[in-house]
C-alpha atoms as a PDB file:
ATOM      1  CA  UNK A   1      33.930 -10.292  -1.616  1.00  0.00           C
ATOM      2  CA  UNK A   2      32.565 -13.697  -1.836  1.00  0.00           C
ATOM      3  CA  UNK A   3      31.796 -15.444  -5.580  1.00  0.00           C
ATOM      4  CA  UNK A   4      30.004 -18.625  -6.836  1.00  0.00           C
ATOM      5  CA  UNK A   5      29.774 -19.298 -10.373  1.00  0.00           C
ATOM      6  CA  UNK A   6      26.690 -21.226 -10.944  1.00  0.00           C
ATOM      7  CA  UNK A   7      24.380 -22.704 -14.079  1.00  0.00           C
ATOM      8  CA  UNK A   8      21.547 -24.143 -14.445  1.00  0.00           C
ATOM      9  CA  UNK A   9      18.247 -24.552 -15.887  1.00  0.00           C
ATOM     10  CA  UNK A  10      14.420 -25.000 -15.111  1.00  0.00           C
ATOM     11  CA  UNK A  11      10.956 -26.104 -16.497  1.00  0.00           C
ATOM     12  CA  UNK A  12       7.751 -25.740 -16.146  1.00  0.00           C
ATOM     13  CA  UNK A  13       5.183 -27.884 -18.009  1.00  0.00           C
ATOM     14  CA  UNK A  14       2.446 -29.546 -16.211  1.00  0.00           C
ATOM     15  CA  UNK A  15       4.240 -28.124 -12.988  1.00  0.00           C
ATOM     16  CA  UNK A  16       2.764 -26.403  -9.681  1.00  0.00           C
ATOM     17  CA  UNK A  17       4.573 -23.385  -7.689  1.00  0.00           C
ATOM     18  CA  UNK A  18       7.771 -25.300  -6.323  1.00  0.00           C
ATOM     19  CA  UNK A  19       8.433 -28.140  -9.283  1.00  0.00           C
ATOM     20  CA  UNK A  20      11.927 -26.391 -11.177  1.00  0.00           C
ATOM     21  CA  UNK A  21      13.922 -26.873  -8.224  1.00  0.00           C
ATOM     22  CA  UNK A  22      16.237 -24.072  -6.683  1.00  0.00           C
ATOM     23  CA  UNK A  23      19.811 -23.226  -5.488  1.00  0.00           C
ATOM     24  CA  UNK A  24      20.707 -20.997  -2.492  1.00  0.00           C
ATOM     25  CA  UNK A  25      23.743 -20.742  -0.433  1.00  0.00           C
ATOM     26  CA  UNK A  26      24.944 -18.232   2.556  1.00  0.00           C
ATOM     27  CA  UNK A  27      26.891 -15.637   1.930  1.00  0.00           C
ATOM     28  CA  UNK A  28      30.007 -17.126   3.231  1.00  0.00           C
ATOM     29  CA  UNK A  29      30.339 -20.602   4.258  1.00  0.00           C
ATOM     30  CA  UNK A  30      31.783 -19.861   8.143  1.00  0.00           C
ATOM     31  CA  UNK A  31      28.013 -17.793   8.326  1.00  0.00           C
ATOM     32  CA  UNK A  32      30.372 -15.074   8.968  1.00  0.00           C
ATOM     33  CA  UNK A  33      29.477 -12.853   6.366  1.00  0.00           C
ATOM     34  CA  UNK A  34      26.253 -10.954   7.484  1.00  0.00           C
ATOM     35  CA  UNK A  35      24.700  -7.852   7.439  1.00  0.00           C
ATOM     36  CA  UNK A  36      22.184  -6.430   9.928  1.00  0.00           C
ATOM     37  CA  UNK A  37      22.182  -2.510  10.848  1.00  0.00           C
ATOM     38  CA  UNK A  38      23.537   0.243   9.075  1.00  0.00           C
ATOM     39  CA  UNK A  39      25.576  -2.366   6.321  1.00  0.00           C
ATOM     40  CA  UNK A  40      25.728  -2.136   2.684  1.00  0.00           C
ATOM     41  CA  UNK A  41      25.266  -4.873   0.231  1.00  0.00           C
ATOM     42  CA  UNK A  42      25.354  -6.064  -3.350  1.00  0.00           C
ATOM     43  CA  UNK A  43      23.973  -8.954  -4.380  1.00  0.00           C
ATOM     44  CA  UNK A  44      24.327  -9.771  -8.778  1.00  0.00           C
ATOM     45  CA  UNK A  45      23.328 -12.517 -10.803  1.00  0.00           C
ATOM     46  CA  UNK A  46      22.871 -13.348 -14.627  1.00  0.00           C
ATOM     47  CA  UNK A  47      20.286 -14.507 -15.955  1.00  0.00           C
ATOM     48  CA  UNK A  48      18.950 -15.620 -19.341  1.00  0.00           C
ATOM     49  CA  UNK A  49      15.433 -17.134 -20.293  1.00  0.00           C
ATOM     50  CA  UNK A  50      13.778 -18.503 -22.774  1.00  0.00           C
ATOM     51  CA  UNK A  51      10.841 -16.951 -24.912  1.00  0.00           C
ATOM     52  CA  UNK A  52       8.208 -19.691 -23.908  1.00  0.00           C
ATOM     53  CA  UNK A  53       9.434 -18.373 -19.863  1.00  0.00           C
ATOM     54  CA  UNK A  54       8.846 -15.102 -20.260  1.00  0.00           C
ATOM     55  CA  UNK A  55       5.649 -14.871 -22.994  1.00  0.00           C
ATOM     56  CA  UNK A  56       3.648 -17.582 -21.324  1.00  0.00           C
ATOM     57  CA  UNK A  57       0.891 -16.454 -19.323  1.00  0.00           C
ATOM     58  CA  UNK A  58       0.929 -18.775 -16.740  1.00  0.00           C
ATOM     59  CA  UNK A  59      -2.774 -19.666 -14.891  1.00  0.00           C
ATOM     60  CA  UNK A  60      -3.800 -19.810 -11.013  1.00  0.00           C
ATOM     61  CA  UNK A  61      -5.207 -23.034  -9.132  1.00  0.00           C
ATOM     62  CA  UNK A  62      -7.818 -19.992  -7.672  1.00  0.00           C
ATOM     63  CA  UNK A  63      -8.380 -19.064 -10.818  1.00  0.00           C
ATOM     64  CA  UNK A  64      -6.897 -16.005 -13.724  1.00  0.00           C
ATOM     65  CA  UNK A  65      -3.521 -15.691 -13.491  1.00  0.00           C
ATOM     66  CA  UNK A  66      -0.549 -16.599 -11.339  1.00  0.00           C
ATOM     67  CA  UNK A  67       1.516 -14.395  -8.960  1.00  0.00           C
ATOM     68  CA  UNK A  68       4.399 -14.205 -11.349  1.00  0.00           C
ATOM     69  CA  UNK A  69       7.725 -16.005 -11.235  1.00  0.00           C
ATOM     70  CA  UNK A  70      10.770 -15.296  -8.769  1.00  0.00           C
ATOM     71  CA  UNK A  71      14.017 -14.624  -9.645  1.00  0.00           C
ATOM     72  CA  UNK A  72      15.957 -14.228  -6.136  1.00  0.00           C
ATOM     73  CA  UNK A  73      15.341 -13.664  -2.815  1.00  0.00           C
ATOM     74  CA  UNK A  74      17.378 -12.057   0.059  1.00  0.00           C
ATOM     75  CA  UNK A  75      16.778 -13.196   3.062  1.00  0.00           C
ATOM     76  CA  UNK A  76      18.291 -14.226   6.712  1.00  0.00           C
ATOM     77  CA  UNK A  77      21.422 -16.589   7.358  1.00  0.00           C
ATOM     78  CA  UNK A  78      21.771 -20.051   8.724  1.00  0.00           C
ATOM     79  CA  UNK A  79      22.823 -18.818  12.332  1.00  0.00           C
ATOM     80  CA  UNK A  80      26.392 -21.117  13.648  1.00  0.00           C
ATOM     81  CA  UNK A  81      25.923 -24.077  16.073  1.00  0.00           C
ATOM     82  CA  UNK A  82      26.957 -21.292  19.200  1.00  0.00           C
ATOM     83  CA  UNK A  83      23.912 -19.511  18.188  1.00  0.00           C
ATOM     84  CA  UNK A  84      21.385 -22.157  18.055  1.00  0.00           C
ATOM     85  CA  UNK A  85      22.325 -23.824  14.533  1.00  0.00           C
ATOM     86  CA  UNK A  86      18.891 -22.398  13.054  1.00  0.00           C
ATOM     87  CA  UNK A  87      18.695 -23.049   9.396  1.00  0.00           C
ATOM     88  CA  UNK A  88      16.783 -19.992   7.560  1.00  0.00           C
ATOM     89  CA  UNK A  89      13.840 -20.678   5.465  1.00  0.00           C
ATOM     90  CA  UNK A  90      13.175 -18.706   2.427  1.00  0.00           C
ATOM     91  CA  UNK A  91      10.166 -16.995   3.634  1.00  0.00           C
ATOM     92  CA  UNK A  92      11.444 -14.621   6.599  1.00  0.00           C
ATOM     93  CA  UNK A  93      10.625 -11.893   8.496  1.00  0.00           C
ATOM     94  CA  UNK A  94      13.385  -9.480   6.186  1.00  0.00           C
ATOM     95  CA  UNK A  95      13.347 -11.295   3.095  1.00  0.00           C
ATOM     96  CA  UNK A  96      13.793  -8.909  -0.265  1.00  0.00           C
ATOM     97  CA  UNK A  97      12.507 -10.791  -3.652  1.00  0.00           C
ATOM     98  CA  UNK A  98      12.757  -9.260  -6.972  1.00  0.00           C
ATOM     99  CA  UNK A  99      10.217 -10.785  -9.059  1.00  0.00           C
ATOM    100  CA  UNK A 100       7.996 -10.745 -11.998  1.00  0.00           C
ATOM    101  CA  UNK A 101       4.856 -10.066 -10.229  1.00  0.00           C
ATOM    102  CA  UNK A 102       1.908 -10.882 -12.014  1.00  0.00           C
ATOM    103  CA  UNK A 103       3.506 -11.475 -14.925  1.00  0.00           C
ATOM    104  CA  UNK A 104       4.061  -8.008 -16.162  1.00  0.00           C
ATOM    105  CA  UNK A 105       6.936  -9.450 -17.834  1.00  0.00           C
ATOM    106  CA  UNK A 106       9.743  -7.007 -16.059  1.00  0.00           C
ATOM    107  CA  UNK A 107      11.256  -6.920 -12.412  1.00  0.00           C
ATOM    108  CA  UNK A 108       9.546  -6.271  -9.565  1.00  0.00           C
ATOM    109  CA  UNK A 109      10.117  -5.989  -5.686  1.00  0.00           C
ATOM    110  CA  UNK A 110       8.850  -6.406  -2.007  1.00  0.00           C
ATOM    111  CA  UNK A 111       9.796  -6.969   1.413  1.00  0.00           C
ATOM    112  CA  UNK A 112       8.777  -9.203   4.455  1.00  0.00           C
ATOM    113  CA  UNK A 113       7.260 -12.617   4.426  1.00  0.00           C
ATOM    114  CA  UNK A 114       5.505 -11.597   7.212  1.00  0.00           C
ATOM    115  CA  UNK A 115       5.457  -7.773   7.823  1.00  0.00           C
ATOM    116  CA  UNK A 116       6.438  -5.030  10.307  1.00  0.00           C
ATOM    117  CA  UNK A 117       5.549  -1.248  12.579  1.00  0.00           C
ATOM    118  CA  UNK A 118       5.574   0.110   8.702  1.00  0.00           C
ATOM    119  CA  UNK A 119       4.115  -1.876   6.605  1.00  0.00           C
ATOM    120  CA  UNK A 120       2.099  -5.594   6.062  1.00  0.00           C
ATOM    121  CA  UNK A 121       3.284  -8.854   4.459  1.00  0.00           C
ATOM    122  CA  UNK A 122       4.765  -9.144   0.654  1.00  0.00           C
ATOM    123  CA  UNK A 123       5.106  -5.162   0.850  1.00  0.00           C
ATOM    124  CA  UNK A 124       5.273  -3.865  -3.167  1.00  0.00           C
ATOM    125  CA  UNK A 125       7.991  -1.498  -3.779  1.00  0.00           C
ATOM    126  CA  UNK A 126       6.038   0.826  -5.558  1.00  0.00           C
ATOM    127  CA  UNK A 127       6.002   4.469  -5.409  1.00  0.00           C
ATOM    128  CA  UNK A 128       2.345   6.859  -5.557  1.00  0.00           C
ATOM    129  CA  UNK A 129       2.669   8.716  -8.667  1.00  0.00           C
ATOM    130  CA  UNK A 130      -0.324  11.829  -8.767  1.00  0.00           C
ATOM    131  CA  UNK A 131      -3.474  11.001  -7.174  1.00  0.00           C
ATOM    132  CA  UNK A 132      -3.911   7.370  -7.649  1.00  0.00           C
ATOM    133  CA  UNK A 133      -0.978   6.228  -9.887  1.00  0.00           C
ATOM    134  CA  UNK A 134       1.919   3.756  -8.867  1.00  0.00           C
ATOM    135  CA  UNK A 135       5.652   3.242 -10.012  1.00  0.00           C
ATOM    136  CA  UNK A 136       6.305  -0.016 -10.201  1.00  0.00           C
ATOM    137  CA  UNK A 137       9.818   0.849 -11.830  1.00  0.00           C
ATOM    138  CA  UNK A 138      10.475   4.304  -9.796  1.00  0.00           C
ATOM    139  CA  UNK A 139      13.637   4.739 -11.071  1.00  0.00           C
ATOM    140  CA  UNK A 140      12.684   4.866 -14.544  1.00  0.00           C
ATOM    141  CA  UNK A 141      12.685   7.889 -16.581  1.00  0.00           C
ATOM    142  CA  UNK A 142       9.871   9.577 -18.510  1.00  0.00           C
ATOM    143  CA  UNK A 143       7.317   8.321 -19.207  1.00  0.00           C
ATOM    144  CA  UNK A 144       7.787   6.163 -16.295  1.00  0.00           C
ATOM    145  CA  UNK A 145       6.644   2.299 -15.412  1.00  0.00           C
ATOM    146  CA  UNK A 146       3.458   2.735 -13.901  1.00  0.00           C
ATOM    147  CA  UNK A 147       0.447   1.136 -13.398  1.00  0.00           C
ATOM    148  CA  UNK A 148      -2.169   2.659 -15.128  1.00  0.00           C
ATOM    149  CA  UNK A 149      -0.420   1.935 -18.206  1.00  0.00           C
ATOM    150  CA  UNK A 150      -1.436  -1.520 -18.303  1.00  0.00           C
ATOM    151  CA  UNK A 151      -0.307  -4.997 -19.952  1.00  0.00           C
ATOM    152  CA  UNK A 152      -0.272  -3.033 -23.614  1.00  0.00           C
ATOM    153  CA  UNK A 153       1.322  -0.063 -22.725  1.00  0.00           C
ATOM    154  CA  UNK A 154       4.407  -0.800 -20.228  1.00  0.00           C
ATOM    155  CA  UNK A 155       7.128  -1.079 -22.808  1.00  0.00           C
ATOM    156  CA  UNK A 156       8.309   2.053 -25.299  1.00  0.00           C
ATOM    157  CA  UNK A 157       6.865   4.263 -26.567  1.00  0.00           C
ATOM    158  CA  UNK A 158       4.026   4.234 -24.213  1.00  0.00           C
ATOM    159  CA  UNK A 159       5.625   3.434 -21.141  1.00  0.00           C
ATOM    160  CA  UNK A 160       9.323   3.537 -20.429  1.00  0.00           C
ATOM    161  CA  UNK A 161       9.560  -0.025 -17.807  1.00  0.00           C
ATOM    162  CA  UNK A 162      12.608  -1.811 -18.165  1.00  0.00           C
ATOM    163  CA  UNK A 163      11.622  -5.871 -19.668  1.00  0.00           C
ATOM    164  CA  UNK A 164      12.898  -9.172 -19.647  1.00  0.00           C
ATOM    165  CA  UNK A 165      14.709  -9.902 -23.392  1.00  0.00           C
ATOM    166  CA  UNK A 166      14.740 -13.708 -24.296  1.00  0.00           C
ATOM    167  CA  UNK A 167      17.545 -15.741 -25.252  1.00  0.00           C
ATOM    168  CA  UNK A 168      20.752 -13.263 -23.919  1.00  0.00           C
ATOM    169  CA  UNK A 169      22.305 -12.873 -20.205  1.00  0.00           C
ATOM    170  CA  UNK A 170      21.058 -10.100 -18.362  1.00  0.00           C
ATOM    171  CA  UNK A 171      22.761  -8.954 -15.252  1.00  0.00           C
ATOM    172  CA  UNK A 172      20.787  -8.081 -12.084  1.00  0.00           C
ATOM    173  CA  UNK A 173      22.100  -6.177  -9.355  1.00  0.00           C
ATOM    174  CA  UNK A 174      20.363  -5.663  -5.989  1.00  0.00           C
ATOM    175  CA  UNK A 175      21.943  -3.373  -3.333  1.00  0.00           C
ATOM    176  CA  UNK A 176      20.552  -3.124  -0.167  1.00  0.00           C
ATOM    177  CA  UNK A 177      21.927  -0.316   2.357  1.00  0.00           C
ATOM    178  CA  UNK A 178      19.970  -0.875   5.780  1.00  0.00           C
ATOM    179  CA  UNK A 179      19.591   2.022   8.245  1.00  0.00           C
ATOM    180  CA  UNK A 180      19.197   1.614  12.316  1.00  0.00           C
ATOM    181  CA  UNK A 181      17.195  -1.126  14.446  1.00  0.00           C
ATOM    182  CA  UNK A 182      14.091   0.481  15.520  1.00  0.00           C
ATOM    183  CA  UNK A 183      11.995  -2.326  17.240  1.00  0.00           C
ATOM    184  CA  UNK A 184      11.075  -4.396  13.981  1.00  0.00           C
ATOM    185  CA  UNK A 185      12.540  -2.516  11.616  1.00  0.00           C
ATOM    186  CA  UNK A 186      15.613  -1.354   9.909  1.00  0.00           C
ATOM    187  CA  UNK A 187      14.205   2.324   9.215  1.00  0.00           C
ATOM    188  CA  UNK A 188      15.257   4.623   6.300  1.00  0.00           C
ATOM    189  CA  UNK A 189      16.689   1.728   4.310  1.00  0.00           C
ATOM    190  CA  UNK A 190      17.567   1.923   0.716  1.00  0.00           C
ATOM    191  CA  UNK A 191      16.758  -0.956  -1.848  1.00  0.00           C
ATOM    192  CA  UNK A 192      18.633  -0.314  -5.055  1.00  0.00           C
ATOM    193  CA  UNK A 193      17.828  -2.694  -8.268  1.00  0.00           C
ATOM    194  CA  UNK A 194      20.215  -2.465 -11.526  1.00  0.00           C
ATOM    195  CA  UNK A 195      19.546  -4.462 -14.723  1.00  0.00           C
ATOM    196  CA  UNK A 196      21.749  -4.877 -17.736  1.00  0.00           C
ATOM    197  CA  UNK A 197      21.446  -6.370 -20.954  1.00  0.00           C
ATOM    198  CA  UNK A 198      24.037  -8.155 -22.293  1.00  0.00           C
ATOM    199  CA  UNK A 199      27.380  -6.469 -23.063  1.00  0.00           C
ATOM    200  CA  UNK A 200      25.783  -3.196 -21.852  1.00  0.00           C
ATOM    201  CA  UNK A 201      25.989  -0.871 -19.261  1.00  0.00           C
ATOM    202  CA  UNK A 202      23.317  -1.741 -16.312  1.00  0.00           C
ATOM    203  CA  UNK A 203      20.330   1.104 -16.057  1.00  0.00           C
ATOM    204  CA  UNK A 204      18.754   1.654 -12.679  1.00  0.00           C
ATOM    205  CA  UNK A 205      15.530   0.101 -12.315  1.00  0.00           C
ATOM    206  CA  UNK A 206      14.156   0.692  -8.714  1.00  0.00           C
ATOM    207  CA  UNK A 207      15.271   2.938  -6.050  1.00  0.00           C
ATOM    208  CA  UNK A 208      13.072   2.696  -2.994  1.00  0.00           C
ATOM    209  CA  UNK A 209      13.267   4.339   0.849  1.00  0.00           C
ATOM    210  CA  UNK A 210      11.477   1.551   3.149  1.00  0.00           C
ATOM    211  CA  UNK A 211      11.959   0.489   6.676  1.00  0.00           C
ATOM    212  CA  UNK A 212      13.016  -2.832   5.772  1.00  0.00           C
ATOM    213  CA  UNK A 213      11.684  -5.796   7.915  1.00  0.00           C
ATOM    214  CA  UNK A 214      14.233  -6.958  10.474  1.00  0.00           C
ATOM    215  CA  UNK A 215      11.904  -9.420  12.794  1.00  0.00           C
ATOM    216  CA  UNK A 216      11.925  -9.851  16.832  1.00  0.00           C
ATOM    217  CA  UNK A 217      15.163  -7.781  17.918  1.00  0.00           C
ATOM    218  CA  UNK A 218      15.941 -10.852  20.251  1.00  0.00           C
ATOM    219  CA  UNK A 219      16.087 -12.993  17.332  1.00  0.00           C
ATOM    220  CA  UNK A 220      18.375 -10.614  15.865  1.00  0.00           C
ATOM    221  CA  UNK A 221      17.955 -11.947  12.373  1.00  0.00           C
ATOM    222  CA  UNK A 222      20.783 -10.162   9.326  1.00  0.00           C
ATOM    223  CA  UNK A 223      20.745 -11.196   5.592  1.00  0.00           C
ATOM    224  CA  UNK A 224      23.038 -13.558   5.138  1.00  0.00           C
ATOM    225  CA  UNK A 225      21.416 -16.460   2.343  1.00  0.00           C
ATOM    226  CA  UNK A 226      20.435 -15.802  -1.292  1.00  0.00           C
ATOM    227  CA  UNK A 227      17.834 -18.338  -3.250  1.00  0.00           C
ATOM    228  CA  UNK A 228      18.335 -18.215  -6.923  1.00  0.00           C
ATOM    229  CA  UNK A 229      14.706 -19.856  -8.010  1.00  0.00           C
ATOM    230  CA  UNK A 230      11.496 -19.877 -10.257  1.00  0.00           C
ATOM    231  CA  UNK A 231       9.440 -20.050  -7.470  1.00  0.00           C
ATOM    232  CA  UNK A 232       5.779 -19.355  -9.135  1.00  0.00           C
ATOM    233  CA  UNK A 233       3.109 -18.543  -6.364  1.00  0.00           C
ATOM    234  CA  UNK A 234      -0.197 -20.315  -7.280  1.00  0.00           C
ATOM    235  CA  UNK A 235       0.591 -21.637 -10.719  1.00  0.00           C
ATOM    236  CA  UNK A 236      -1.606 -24.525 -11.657  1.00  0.00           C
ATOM    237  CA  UNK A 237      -0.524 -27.925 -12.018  1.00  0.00           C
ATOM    238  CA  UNK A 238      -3.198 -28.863 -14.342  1.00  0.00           C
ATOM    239  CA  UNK A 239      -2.187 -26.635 -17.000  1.00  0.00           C
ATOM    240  CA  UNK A 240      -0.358 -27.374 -19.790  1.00  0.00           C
ATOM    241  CA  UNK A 241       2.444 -25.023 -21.757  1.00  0.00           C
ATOM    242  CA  UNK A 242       5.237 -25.301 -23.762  1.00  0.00           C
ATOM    243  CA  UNK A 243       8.495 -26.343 -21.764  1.00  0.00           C
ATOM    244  CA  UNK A 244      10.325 -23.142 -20.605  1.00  0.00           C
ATOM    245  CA  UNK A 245      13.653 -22.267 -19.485  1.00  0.00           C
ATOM    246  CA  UNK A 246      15.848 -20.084 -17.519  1.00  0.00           C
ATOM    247  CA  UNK A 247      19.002 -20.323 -16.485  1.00  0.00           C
ATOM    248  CA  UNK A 248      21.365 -18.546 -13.464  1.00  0.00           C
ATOM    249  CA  UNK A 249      25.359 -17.966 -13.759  1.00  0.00           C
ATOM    250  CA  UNK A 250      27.614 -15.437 -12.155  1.00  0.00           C
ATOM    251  CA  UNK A 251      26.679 -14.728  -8.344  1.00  0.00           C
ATOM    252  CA  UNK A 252      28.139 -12.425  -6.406  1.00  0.00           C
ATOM    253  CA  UNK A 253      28.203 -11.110  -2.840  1.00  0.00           C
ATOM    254  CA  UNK A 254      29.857  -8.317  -2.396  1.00  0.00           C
ATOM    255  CA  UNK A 255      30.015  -4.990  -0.264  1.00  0.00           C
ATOM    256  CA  UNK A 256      31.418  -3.026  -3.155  1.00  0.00           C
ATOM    257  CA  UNK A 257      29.913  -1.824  -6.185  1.00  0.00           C
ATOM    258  CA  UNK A 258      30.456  -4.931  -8.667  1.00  0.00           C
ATOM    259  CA  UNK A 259      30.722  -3.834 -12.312  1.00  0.00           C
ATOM    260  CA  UNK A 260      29.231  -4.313 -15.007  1.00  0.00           C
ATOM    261  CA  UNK A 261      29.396  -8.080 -15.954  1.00  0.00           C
ATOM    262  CA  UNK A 262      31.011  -8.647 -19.906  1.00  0.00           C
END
């Protein structure tokens, strides 16, 4: 098991989609310490924000509102100098990004910066729910996360999706357990997302079957990196907010279970 304890903090205020900076690191600094095929996985964080983060609703340079901020994303190792000394951008062919997509103010997921056999580009892990409903939490218990609850009607008693609280370290856990290489794809893979809130014990979130992404077999591409980040897809420069916050501590790779943090 491999740990970094980190901090920091970022901003936005008359910022565009990359302005608050970001940290990432490998899993292991020898770029030993990768997982491709049939592995198992846990990356966990904590996070905290601030009220202005997580209540503003932040605006699009195309127009309405933004794609929502980032909190991590998964993605593919630097590969060693006997492999071709490739540094890995953030936005690969397997990367896995929880995320508060379109500002819904509570985690999200997807897969694939660029798609697969299964399934296209920036792939929602959301489950069909009856005829034309979605889970956007499908782990959650009665009555559910989904999408036809709308903005006003995600949180208790109306909906049952698990939010972002301001101002106290939450703990995210992702697990990822990846099944065979078929072509493209790692198929029958399992993406597991925990959250905690602080000093309790962490709830399961998402649960989701997906042949993960994998990219060109010859490239032979494995997770390996982890971005800690506000990335914020489309947010507009031009407007202005209050200054907002969030801050990262606590990573940890691991292929165990990791508990609870305290």
């Amino acid at each position: 098991m491999a740990q970094l304890r980190i901090g920091g903090t970022s901003s936005f205020i008359g910022s565009g989609a990359d302005t608050s900076g970001s940290y990432f690191t490998n899993f292991s600094s020898n770029l030993a310490t990768q997982f491709g095929a049939n592995a198992e996985f846990y990356v966990q964080w904590r996070q905290r924000f601030s009220p202005e983060y997580i209540n503003t609703v932040y605006t699009s340079v195309f127009g309405g509102n933004a794609n929502g901020w980032k909190q991590v994303i998964i993605g593919a190792g630097d590969q060693p100098a006997s492999a071709g000394g490739a540094l890995s951008t953030s936005c690969t062919d397997l990367e896995t990004v929880v995320q508060n997509t379109y500002q819904t103010k509570f985690p999200q997921m997807y897969n694939s910066c660029s798609g697969s056999t299964s399934h296209g580009a920036f792939y929602s892990f959301e489950e069909p729910f009856g005829n034309s409903d979605f889970k956007k939490q499908n782990a959650r218990p009665s009555p559910f996360c989904l999408y036809s609850q709308g903005p006003n009607n995600y949180f208790a008693p109306s909906g049952n999706c698990f939010g972002y609280v301001a101002n106290e370290w939450m703990t995210f856990q992702v697990k990822i357990k990846t099944g065979p290489r078929v072509n493209d794809e790692w198929v029958n893979s399992l993406v597991t997302l925990f959250v905690a809130r602080f000093n309790s014990v962490s709830e399961k979130v998402i649960e989701f079957s997906i042949n993960l992404s994998a990219g060109d077999p010859s490239v032979d591409l494995k997770f390996g990196k982890v971005w800690l980040l506000p990335y914020h897809t489309n947010k507009d420069p031009a407007q202005t907010n209050l200054v907002a916050h969030t801050w990262y501590d606590e990573l940890i790779i691991s292929t165990q279970p990791i508990a609870d943090a305290q």
